[in-house]
C-alpha atoms as a PDB file:
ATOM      1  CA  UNK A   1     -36.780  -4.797  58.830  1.00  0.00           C
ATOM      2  CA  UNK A   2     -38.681  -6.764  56.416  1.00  0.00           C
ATOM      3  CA  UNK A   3     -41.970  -5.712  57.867  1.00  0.00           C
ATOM      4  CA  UNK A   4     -41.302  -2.135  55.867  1.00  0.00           C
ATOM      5  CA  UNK A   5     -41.603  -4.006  52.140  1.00  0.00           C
ATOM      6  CA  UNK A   6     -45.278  -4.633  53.337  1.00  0.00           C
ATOM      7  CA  UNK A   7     -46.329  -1.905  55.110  1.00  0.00           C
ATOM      8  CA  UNK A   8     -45.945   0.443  52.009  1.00  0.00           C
ATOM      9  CA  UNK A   9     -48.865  -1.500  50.793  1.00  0.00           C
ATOM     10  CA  UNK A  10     -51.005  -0.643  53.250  1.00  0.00           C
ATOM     11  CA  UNK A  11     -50.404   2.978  52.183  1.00  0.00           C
ATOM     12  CA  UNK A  12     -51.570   2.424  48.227  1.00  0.00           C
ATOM     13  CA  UNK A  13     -54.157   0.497  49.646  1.00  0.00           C
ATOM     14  CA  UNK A  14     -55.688   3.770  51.792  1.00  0.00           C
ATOM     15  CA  UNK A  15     -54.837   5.635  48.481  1.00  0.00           C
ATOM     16  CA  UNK A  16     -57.276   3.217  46.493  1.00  0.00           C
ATOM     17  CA  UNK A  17     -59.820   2.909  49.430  1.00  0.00           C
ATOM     18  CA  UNK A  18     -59.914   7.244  49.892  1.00  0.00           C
ATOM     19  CA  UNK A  19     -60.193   7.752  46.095  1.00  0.00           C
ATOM     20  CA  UNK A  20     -63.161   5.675  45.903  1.00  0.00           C
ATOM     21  CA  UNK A  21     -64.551   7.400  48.413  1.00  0.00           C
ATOM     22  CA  UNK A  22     -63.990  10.769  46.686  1.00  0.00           C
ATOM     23  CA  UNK A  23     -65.742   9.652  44.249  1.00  0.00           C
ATOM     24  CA  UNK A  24     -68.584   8.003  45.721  1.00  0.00           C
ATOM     25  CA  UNK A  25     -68.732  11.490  47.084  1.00  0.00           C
ATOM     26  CA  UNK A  26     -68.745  13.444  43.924  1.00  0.00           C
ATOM     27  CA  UNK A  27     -71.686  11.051  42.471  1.00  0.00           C
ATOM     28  CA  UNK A  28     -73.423  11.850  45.662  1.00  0.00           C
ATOM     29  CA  UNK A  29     -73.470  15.787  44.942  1.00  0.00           C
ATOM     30  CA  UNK A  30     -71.886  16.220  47.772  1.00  0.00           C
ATOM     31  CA  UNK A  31     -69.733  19.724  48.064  1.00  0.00           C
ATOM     32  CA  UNK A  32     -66.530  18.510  49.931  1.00  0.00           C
ATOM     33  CA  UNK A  33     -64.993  15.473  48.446  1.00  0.00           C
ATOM     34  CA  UNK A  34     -61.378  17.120  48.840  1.00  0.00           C
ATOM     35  CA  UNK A  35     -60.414  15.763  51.997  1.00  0.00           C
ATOM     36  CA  UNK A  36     -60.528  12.213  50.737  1.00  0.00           C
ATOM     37  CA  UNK A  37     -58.530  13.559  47.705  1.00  0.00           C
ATOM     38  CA  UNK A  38     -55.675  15.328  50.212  1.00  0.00           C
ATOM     39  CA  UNK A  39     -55.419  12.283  52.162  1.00  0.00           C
ATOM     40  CA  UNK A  40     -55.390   9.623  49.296  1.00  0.00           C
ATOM     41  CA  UNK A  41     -52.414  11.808  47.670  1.00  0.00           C
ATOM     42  CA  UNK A  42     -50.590  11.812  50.906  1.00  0.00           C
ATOM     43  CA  UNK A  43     -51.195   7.859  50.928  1.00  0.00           C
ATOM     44  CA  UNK A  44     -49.674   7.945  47.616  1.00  0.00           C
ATOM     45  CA  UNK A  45     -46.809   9.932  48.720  1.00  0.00           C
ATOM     46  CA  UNK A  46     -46.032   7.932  51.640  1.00  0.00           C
ATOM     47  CA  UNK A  47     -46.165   4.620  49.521  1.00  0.00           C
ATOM     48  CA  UNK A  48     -43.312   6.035  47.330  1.00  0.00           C
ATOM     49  CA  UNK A  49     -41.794   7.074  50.679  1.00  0.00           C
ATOM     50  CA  UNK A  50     -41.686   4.333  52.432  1.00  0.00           C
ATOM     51  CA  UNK A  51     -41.232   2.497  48.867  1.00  0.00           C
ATOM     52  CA  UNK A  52     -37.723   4.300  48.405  1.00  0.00           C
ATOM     53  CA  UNK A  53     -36.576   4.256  52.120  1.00  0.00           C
ATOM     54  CA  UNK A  54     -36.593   0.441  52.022  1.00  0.00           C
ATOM     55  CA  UNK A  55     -34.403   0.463  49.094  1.00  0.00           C
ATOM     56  CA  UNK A  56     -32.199   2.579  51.133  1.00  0.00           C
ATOM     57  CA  UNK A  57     -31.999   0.409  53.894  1.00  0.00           C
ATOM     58  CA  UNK A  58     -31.635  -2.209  51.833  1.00  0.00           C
ATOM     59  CA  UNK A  59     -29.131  -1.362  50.135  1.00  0.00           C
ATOM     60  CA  UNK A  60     -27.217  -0.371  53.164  1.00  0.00           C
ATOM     61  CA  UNK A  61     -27.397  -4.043  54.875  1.00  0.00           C
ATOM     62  CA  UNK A  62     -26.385  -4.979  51.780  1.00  0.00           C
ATOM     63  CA  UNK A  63     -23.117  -3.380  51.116  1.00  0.00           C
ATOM     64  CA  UNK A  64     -21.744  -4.262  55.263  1.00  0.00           C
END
């Protein structure tokens, strides 16, 4: 399972990559930049997510 301590990266990286696009789209003028914003705090989420479930497993193989 050691693929999961990199693969919450990839999650703060969307984060980064949608809230630059929000923004890009709020210099624009554009009217709808929210989308980017829902998705890049649901990358966020799923970073911490992912972030404490490998800690969890982890831990587990640890402890047997």
């Amino acid at each position: 399972m050691g693929y999961l301590k990199y693969t919450q990266y990839a999650y703060l990286i969307v984060a980064i990559l949608f809230t630059y696009e929000a923004i890009m789209k709020i210099s624009a003028g554009e009217a709808t930049p929210w989308l980017s914003f829902l998705i890049a705090g649901m990358g966020v989420f799923m970073f911490f997510f992912r972030r404490k479930f490998a800690n969890k497993l982890d831990n587990r193989n640890k402890k047997q």
